[in-house]
C-alpha atoms as a PDB file:
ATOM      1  CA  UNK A   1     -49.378 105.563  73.717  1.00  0.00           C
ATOM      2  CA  UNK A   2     -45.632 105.991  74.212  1.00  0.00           C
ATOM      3  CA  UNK A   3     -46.155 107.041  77.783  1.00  0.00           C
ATOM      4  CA  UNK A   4     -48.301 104.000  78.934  1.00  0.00           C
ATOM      5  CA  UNK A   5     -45.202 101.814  77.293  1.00  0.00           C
ATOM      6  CA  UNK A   6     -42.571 103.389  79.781  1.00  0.00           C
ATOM      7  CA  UNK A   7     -45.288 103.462  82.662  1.00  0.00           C
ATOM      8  CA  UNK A   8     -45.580  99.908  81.985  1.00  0.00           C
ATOM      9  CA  UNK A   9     -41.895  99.616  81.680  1.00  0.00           C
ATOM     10  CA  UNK A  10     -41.252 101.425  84.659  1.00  0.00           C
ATOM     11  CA  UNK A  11     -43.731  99.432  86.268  1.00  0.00           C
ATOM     12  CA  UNK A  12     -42.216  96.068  85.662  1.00  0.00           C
ATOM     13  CA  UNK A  13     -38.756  97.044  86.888  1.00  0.00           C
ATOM     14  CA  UNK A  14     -40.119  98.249  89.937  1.00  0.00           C
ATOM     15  CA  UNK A  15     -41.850  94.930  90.489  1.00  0.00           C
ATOM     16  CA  UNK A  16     -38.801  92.959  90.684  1.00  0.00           C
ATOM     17  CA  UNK A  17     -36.215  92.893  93.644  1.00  0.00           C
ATOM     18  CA  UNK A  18     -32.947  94.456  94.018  1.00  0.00           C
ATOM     19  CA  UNK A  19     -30.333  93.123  91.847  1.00  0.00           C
ATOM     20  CA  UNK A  20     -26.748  93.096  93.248  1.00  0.00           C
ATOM     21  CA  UNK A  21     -25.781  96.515  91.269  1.00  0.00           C
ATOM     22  CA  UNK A  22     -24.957 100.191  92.341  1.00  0.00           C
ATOM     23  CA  UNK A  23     -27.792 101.813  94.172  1.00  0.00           C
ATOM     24  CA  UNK A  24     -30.443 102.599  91.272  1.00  0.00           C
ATOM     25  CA  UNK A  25     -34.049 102.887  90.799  1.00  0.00           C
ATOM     26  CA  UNK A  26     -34.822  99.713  92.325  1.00  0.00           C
ATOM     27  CA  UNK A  27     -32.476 100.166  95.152  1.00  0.00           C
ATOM     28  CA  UNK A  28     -28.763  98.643  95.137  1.00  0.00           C
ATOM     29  CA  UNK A  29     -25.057  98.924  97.202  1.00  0.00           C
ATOM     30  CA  UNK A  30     -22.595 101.822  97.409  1.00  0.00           C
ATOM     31  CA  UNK A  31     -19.587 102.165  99.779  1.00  0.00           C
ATOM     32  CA  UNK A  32     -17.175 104.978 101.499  1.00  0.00           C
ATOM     33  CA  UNK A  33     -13.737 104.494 101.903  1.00  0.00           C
ATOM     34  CA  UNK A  34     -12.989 105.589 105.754  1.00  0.00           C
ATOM     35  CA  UNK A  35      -9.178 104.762 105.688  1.00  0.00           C
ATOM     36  CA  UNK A  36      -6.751 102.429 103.890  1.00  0.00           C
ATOM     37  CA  UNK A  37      -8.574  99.568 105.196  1.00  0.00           C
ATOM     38  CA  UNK A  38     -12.073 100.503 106.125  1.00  0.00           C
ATOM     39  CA  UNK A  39     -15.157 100.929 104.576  1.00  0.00           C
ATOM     40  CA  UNK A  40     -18.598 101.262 105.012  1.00  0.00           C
ATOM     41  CA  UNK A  41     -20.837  99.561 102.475  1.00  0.00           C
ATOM     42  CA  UNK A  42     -24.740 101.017 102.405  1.00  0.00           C
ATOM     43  CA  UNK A  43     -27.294  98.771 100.701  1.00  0.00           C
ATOM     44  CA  UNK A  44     -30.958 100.098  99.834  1.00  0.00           C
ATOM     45  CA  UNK A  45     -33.380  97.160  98.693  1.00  0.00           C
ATOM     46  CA  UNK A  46     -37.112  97.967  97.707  1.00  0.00           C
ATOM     47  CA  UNK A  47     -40.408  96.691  98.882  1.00  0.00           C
ATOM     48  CA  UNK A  48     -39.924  93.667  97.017  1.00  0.00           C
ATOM     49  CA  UNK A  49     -36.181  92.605  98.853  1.00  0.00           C
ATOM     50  CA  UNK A  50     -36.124  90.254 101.624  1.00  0.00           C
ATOM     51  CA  UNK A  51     -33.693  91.583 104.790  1.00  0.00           C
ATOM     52  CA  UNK A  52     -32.000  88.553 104.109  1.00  0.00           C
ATOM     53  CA  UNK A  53     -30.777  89.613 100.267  1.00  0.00           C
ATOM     54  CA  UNK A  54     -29.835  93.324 101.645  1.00  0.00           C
ATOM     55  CA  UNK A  55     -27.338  91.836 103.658  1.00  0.00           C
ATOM     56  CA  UNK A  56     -26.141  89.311 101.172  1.00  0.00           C
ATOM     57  CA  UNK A  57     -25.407  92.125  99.167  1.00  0.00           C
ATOM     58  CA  UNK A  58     -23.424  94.115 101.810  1.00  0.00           C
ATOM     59  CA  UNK A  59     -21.596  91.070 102.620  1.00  0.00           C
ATOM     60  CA  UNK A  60     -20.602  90.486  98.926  1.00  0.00           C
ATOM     61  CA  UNK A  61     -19.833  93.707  98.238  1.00  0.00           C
ATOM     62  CA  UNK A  62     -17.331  93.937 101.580  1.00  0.00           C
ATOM     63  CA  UNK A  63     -15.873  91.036 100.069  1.00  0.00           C
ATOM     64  CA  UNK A  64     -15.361  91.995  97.016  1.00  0.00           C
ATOM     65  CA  UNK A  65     -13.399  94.966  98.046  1.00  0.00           C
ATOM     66  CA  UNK A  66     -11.269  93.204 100.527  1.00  0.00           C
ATOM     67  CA  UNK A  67     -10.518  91.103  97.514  1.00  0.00           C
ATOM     68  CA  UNK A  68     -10.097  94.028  94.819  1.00  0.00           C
ATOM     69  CA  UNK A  69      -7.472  96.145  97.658  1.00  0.00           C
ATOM     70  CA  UNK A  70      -5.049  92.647  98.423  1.00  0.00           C
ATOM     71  CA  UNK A  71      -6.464  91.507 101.538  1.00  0.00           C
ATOM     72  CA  UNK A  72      -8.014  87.853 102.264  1.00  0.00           C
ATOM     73  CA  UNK A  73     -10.584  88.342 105.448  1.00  0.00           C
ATOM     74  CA  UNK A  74     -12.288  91.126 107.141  1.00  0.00           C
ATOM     75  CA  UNK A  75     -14.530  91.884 109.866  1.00  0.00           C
ATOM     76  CA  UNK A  76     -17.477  93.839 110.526  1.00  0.00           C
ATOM     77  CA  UNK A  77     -16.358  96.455 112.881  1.00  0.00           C
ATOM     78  CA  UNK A  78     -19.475  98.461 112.769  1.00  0.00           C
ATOM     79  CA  UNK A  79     -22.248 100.105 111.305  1.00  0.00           C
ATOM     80  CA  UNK A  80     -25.960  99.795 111.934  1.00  0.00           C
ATOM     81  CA  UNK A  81     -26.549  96.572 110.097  1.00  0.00           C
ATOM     82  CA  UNK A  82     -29.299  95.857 107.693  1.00  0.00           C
ATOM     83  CA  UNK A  83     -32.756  96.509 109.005  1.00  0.00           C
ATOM     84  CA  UNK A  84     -36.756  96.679 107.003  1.00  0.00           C
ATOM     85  CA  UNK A  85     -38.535  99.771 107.641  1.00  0.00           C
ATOM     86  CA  UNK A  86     -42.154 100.236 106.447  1.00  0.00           C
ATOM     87  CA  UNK A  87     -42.756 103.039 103.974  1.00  0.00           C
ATOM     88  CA  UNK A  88     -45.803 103.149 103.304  1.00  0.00           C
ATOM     89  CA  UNK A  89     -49.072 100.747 102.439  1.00  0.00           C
ATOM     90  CA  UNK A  90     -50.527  98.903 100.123  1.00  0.00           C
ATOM     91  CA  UNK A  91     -54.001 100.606  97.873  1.00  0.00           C
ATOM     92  CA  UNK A  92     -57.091  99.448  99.746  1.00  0.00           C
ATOM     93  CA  UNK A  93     -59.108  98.032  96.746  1.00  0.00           C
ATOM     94  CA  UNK A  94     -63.316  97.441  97.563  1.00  0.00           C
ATOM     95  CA  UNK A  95     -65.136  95.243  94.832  1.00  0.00           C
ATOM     96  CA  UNK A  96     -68.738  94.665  95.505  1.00  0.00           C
ATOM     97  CA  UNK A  97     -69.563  91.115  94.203  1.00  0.00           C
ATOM     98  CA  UNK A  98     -72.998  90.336  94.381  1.00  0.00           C
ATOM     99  CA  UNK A  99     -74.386  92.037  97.463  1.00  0.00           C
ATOM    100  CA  UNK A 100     -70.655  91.298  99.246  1.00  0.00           C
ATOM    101  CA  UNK A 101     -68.242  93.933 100.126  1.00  0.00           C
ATOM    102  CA  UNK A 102     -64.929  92.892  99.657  1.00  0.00           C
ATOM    103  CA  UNK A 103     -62.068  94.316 100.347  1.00  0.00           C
ATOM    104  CA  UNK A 104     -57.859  93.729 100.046  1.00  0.00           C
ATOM    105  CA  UNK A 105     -54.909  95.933 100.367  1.00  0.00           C
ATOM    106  CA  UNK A 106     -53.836  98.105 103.269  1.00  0.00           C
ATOM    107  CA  UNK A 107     -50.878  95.400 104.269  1.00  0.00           C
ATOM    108  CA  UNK A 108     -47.749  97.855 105.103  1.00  0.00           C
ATOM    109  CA  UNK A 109     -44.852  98.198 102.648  1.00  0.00           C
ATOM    110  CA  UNK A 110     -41.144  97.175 104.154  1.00  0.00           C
ATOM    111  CA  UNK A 111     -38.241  98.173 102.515  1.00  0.00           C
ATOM    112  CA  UNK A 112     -34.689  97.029 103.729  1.00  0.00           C
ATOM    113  CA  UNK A 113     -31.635  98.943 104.344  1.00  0.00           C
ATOM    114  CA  UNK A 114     -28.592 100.210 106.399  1.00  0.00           C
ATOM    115  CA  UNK A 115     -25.071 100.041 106.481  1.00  0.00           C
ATOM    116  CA  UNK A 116     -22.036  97.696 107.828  1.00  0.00           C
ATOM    117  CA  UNK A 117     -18.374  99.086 108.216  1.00  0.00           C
ATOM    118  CA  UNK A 118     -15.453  96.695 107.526  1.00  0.00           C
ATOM    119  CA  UNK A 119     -12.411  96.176 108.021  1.00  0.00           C
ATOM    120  CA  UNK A 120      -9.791  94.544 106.031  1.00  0.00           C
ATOM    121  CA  UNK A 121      -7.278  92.294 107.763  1.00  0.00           C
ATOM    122  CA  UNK A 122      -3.804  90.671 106.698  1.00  0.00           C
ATOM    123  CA  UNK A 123      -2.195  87.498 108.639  1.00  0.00           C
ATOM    124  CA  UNK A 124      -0.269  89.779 111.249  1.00  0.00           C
ATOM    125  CA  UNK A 125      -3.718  91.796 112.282  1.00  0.00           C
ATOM    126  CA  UNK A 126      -4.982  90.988 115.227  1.00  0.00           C
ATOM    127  CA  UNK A 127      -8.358  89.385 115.265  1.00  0.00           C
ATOM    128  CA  UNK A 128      -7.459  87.486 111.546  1.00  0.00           C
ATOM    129  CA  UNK A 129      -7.939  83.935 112.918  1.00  0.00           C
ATOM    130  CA  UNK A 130     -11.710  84.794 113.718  1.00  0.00           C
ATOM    131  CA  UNK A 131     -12.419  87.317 110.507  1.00  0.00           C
ATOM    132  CA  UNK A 132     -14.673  86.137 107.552  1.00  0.00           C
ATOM    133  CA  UNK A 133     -13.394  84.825 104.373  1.00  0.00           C
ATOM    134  CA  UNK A 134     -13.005  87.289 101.777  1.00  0.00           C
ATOM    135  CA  UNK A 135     -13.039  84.484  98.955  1.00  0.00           C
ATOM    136  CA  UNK A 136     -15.042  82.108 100.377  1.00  0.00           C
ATOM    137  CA  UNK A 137     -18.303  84.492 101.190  1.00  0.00           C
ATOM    138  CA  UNK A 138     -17.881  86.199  97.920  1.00  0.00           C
ATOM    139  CA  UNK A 139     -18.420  82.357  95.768  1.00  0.00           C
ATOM    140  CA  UNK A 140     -21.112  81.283  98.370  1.00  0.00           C
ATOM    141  CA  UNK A 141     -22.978  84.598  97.413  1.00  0.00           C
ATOM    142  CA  UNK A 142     -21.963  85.471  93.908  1.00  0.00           C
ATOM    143  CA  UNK A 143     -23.319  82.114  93.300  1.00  0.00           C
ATOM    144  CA  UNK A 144     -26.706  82.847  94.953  1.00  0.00           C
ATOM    145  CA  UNK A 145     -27.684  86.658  94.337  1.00  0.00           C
ATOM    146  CA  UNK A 146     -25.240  87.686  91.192  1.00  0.00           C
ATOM    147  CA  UNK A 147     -25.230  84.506  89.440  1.00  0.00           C
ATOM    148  CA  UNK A 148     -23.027  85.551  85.697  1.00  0.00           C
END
């Protein structure tokens, strides 16, 4: 009995898509620090994650670091960017109703991920009039993927 709980469980978490959280089970962000003001931030969503929310996350996450290390803006400088890759396929289920065949399934399983590099930028930096707001990217998004 206890194990069909945490198959359930496990089951029902795996269901749902990524949260905005530190790559877990269900997929997530992490990010390298390449110099003082570079980074590259990965993000991993799972077959239930649009391409669209992976790279809300990675755009969140760049901005909360430029935040967190003093800076206002950065730009993406790099990386391979967010892209779905299939990995795998849905069960193939046959039900015979009556003397019909029917059968569902088989539609191909995408799962989003990949990486951006950034890089943090002060007034003086070159390429700071046309860098992305830190602060205002990380309230647009916060507000739509991490709400509190």
């Amino acid at each position: 009995m206890r194990w069909f709980v945490g198959a359930a469980a496990a089951l029902t978490l795996a269901g749902c898509q990524t949260s905005y959280q530190k790559t877990g089970f269900t997929g997530g962000f992490d990010e390298l620090r390449l110099s003082e003001n570079t980074y590259r931030v990965s993000v991993r969503g799972n077959g239930f994650t649009s391409k669209e929310r992976a790279n809300d996350i990675a755009l969140l996450r760049a901005s909360e670091l430029t935040l967190a290390a003093g800076y206002d803006r950065f730009a993406v400088v790099g990386g391979e960017g967010v892209s779905s890759q299939v990995t795998g396929f849905d069960p193939i289920q046959t039900n015979l109703y009556g003397n019909t065949l029917v059968t569902t399934g088989g539609d191909p399983v995408s799962k989003p991920g990949g990486n951006i590099i950034v890089r943090m930028l002060r007034p003086r930096d070159p390429g700071y009039a046309e860098a992305l707001d830190a602060k205002r990217i990380e309230t647009q998004l916060r507000a739509k993927i991490a709400p509190s």
